[in-house]
Protein backbone atom coordinates (compact mmCIF):
# COMPACT_ATOMS: atom_id res chain seq x y z
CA UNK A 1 141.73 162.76 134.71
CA UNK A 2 141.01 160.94 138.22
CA UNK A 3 143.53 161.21 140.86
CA UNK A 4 145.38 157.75 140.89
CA UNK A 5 146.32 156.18 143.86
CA UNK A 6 149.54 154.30 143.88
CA UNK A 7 149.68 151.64 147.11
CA UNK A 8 153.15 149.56 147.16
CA UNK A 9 152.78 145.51 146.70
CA UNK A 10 155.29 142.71 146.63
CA UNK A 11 157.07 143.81 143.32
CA UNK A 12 154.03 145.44 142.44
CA UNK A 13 152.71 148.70 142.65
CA UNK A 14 148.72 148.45 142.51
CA UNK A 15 147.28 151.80 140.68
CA UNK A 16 143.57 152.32 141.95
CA UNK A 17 142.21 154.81 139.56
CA UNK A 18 138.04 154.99 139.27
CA UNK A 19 137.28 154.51 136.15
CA UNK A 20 133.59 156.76 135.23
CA UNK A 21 133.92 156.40 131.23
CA UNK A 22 134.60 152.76 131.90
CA UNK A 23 131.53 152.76 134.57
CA UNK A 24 128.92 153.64 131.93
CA UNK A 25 130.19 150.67 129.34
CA UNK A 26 129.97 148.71 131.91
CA UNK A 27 127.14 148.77 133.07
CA UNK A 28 125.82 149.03 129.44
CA UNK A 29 127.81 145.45 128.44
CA UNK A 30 125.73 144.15 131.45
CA UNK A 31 121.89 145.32 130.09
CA UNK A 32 122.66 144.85 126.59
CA UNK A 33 123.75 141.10 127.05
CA UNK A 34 121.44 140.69 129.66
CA UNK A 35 123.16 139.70 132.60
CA UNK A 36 122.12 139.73 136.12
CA UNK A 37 121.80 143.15 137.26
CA UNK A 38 121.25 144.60 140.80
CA UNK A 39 120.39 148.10 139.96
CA UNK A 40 116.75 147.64 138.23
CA UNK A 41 117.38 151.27 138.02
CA UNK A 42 119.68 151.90 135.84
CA UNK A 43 118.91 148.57 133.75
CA UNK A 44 115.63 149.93 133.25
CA UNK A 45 117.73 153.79 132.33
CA UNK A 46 120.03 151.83 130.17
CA UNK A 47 117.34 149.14 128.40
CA UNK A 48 115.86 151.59 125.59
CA UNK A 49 119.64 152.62 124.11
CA UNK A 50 121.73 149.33 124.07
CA UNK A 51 118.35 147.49 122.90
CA UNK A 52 118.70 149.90 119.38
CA UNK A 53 122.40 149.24 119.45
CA UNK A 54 122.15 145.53 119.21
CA UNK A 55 119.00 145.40 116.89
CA UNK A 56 121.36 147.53 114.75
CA UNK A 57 124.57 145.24 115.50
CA UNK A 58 122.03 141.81 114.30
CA UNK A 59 120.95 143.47 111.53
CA UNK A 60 124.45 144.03 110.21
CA UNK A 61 125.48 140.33 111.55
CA UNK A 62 128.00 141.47 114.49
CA UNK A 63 128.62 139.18 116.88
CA UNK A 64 127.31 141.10 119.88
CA UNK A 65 129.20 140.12 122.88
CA UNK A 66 132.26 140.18 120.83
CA UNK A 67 131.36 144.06 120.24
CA UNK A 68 130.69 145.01 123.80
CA UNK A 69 133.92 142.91 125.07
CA UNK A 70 135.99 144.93 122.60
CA UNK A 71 134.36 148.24 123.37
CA UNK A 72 134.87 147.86 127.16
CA UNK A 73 138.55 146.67 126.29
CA UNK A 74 138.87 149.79 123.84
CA UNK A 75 137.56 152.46 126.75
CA UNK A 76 139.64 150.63 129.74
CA UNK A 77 142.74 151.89 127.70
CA UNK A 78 141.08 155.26 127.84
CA UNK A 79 139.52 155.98 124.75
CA UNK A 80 135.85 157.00 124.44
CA UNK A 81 133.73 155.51 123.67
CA UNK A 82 132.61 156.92 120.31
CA UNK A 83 135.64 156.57 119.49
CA UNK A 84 136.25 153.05 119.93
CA UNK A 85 132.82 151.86 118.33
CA UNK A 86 134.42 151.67 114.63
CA UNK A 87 137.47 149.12 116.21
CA UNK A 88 135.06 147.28 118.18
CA UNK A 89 133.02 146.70 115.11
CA UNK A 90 135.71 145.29 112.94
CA UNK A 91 136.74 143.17 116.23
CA UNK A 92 133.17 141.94 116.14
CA UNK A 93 133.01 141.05 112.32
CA UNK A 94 131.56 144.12 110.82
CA UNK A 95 131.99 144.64 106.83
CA UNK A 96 134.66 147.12 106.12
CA UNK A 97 132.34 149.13 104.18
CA UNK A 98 129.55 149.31 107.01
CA UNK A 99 131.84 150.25 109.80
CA UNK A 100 131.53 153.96 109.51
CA UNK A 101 128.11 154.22 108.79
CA UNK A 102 127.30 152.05 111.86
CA UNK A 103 129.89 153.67 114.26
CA UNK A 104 127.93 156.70 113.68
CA UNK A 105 124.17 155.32 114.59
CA UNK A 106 126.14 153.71 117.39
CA UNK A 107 128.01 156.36 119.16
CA UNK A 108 124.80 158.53 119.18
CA UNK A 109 123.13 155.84 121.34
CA UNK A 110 126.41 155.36 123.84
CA UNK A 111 125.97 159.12 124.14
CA UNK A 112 122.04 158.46 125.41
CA UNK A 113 123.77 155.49 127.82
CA UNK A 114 126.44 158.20 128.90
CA UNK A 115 123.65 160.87 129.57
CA UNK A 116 121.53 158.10 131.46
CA UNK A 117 123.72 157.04 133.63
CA UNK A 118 125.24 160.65 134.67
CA UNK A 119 121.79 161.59 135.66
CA UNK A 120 121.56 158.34 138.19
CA UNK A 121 125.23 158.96 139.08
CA UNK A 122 126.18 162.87 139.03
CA UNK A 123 128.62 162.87 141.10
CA UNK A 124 129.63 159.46 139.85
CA UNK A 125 133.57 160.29 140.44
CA UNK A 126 133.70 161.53 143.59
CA UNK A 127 131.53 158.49 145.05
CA UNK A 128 134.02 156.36 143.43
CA UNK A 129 136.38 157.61 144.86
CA UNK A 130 134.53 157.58 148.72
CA UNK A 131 133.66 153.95 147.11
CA UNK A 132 137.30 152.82 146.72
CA UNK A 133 138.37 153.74 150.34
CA UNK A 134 137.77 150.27 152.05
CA UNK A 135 139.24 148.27 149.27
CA UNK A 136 142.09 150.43 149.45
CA UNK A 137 142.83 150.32 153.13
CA UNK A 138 142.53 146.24 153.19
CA UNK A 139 144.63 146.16 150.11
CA UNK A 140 147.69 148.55 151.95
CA UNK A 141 147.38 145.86 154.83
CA UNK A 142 146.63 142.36 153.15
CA UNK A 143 147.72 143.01 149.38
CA UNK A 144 151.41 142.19 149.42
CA UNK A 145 150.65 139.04 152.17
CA UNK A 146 148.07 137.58 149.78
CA UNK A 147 150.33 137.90 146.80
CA UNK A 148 153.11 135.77 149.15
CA UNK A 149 151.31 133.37 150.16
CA UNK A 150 149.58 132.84 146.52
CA UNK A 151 152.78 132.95 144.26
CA UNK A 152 154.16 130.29 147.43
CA UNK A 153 151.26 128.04 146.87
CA UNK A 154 151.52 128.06 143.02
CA UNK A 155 155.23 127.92 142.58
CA UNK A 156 156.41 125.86 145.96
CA UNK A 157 158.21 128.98 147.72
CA UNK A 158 160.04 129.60 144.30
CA UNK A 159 158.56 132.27 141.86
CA UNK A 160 160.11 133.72 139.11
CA UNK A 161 161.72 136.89 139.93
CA UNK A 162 159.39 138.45 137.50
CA UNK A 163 156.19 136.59 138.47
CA UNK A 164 154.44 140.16 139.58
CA UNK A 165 154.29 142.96 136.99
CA UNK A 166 155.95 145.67 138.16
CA UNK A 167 152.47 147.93 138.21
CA UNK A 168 149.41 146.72 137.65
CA UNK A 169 146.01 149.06 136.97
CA UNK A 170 143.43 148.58 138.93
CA UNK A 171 140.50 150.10 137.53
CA UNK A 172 137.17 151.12 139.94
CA UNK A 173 133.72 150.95 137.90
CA UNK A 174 130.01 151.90 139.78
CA UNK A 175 128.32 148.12 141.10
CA UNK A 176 125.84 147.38 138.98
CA UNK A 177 125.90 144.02 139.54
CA UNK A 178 126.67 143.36 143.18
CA UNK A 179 130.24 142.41 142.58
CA UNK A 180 132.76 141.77 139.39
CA UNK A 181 135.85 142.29 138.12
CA UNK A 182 138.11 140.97 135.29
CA UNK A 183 141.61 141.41 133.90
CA UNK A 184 143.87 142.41 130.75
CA UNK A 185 146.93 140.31 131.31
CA UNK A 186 148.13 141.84 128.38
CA UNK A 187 147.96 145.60 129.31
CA UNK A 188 148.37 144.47 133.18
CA UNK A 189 145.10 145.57 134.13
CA UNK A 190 142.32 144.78 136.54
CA UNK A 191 138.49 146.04 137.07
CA UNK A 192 136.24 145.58 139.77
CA UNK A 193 133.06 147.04 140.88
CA UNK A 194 133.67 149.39 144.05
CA UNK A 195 131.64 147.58 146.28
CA UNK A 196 131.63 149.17 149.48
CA UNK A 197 130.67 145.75 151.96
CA UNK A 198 131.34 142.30 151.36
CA UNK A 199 128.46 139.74 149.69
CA UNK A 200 130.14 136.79 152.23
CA UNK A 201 132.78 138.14 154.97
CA UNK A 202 134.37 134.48 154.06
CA UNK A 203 134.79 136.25 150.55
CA UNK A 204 135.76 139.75 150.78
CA UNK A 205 135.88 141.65 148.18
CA UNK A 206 139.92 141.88 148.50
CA UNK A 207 140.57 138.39 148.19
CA UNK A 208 138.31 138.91 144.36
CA UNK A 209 140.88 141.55 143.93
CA UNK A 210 143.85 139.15 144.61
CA UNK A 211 142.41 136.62 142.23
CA UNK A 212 142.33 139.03 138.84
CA UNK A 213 145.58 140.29 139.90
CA UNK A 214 146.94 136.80 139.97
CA UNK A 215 145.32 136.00 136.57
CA UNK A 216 147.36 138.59 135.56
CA UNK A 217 150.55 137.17 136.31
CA UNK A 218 149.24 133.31 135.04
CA UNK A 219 148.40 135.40 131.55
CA UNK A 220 151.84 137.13 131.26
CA UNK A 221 153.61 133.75 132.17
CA UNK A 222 151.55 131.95 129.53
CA UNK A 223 152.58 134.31 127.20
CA UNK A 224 156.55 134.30 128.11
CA UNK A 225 156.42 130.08 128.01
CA UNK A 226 153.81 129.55 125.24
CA UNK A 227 153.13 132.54 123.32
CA UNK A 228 150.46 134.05 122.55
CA UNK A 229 148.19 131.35 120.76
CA UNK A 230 145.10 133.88 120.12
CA UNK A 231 144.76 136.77 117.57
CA UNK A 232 141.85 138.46 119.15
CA UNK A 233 142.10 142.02 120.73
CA UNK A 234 139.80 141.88 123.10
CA UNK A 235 141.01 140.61 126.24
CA UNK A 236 140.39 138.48 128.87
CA UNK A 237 137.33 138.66 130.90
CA UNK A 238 136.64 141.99 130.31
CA UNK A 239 133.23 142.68 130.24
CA UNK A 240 132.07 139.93 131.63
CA UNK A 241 133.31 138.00 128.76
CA UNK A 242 135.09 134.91 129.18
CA UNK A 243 138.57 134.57 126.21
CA UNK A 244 140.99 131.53 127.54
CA UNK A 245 144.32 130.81 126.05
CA UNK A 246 145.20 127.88 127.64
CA UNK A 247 143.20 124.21 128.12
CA UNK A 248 144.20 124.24 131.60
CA UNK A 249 141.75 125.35 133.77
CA UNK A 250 144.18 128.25 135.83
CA UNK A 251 141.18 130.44 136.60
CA UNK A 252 139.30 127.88 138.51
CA UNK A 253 142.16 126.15 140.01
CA UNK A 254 143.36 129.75 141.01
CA UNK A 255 140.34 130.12 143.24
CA UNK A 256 141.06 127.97 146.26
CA UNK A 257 144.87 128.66 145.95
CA UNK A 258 143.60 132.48 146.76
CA UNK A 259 141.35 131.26 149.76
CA UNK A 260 144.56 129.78 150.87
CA UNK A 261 146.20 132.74 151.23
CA UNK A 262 143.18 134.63 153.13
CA UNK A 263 142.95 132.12 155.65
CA UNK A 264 146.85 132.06 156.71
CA UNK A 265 146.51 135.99 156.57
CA UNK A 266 143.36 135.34 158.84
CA UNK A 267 140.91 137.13 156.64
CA UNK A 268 138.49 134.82 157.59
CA UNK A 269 138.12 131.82 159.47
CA UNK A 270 136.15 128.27 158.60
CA UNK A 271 136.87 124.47 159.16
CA UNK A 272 136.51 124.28 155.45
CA UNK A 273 137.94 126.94 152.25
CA UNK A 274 134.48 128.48 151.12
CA UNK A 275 135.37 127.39 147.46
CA UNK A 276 131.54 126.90 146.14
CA UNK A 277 130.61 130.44 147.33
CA UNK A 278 133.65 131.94 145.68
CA UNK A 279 133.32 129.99 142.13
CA UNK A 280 129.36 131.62 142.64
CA UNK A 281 130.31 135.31 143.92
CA UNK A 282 133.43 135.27 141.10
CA UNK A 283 131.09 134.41 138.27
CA UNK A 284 133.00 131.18 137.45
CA UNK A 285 130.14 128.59 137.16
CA UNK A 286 127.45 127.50 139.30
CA UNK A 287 127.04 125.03 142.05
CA UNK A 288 127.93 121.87 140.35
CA UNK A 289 131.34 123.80 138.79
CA UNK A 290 132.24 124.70 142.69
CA UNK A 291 131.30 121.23 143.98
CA UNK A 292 134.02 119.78 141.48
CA UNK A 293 137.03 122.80 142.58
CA UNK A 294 136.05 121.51 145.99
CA UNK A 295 136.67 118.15 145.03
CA UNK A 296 139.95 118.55 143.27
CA UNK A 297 141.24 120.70 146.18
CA UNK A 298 140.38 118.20 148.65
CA UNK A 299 142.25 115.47 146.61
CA UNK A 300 145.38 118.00 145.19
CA UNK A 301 146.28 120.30 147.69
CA UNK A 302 148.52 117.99 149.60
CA UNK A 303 149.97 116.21 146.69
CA UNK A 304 152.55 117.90 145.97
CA UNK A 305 152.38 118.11 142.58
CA UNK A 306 153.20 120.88 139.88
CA UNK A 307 150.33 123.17 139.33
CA UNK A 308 150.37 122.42 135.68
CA UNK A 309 150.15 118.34 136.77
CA UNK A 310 146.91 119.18 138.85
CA UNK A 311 145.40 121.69 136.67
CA UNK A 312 145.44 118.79 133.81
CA UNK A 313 143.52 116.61 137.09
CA UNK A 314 140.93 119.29 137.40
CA UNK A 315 140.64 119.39 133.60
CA UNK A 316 139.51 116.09 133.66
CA UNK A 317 137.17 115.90 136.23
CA UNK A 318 135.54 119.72 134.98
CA UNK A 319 134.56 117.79 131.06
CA UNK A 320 131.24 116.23 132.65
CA UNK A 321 130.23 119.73 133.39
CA UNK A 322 131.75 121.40 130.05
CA UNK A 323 129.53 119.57 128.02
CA UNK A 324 126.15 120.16 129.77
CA UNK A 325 127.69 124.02 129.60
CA UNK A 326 128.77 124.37 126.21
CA UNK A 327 124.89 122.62 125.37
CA UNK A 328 123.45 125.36 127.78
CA UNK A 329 125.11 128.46 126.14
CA UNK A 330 124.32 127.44 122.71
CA UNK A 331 120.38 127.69 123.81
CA UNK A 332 120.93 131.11 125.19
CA UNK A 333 122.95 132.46 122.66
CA UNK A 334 120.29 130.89 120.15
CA UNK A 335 117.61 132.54 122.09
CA UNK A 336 119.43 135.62 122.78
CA UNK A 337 119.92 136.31 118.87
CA UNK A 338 116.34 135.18 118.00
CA UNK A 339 115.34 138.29 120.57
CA UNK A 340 116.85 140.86 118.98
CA UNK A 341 115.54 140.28 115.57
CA UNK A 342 112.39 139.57 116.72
């Protein structure tokens, strides 16, 4: 088991724990769905396996990002993954009566990903764990001011006692793709890829830490005032997969409501919140999405409204751009489907 690393927030104790298993699905989710990657290394280490495993997954009709999401979900709680292939297939839509056979074909090809990737990475704890350091250290100092200063901003100086979970998981995984993360509000869990510099020193990677952490607090509130309104087990944002439960935009509008906070901690300094560059380096949308959060903050942030109340504003001015989206994935996911049976 790694050594965990328990540093003391606001009402929250953050658990830092590097996460190898979880590394390896990782950066497997990220070839096999053919996201950006920034180690053509272990892409190229990683392309043979995870190609097989989704020509199998088509052939069976499994909804392939569904299968990934749920593995990564299944191996963050710390189960193997060969273990977790025959949930993740039922997850993903696999018959009943296939699920064995194809757990099977499939764990013998995570085994070639696992066996890949510990040749590029032997020593792939301990450099998580050298890795982790500088997050750590920023987190000890800034951590419990950011989560002030956010919970301030979103509540107007009155959270609910129980805003913060008590602990929340941080789990470390090896870059692969120059900064990510995502978040389990459900299990109270965050990932993030141990980057050891910042991409922007306007956007640190702390302040990307800050903003799963808070998702995890807008999840577990949505679920305490709502309830849950989604069956599925895989969670959200895991993987690199995006699962909302609520119309309201909170991830986006959550973005310059963190910035906030790292400019009154004086974690970086600029006449204007770098909003665009944060949406881009977060992995929320592209320019035009960032344009619009910088839009809405310019016209919100001094209104003094409810969150909820400008949330519903942003909504509206983000379904333009949810349109031209929605169109855009539907090509790639067309395309991406009509590679792998090709």
């Amino acid at each position: 088991m790694p050594r965990e690393i328990t540093i003391l927030a606001k009402k929250s104790n953050v658990r830092f724990q590097p996460a190898a298993d979880l590394s390896v699905i990782h950066a497997a989710f990220v070839v096999a769905t053919g996201a950006v990657c920034s180690d053509t290394k272990t892409e190229s280490a990683l392309r043979g396996p995870t190609s097989e495993i989704n020509t199998r997954l088509a052939s069976a009709t499994v909804d392939i990002r569904a299968f990934w999401s749920a593995l990564f979900a299944s191996v963050a709680k710390g189960k193997n993954a060969r273990d977790s292939c025959a949930l993740a297939l039922e997850d993903a839509g696999c018959s009943e009566l296939q699920v064995d056979q194809i757990a099977a074909a499939l764990g013998s090809r995570l085994d070639e990903c696992r066996i890949a990737f510990q040749q590029r990475f032997p020593k792939l704890r301990e450099q998580l764990e050298l890795r982790a350091g500088p997050l750590k250290d920023r987190w000890q100092t800034y951590g419990p001011g950011l989560l002030i200063e956010t919970a301030r901003t979103i509540w107007g100086s009155a959270p609910p006692n129980d805003w913060w979970p008590t602990e929340i998981d941080c789990l470390l995984v090896q870059p692969v793709r120059g900064g990510d993360g995502g978040f389990d509000s459900g299990q109270r869990r965050v990932w993030i890829e141990a980057m050891l510099t910042d991409n922007d020193p306007r956007v640190g990677e702390i302040l990307r830490l800050a903003f799963w952490i808070t998702q995890v607090a807008v999840g577990r509130h949505l679920d305490a005032t709502l309830g849950r309104t989604s069956t599925a087990r895989y969670p959200e944002d895991f993987g690199s997969g995006t699962h909302r439960r609520t119309s309201l935009p909170w991830d986006l509008g959550c973005v310059p409501v963190i910035l906030k906070a790292g400019a009154q901690l004086e974690l970086f300094r600029a006449d204007q919140l770098p909003i665009q560059t944060a949406v881009r380096l977060w992995r929320l949308g592209d320019e035009a999405v960032g344009d619009v959060v910088a839009k809405w903050w310019d016209q919100w942030h001094d209104a003094g409204a409810a969150m909820p109340v400008a949330l519903k504003a942003l909504d509206r001015m983000l379904a333009p751009l949810r349109k031209r989206i929605d169109l855009l994935d539907s090509i790639q996911q067309t395309n991406f489907a009509d590679s792998e049976t090709d």
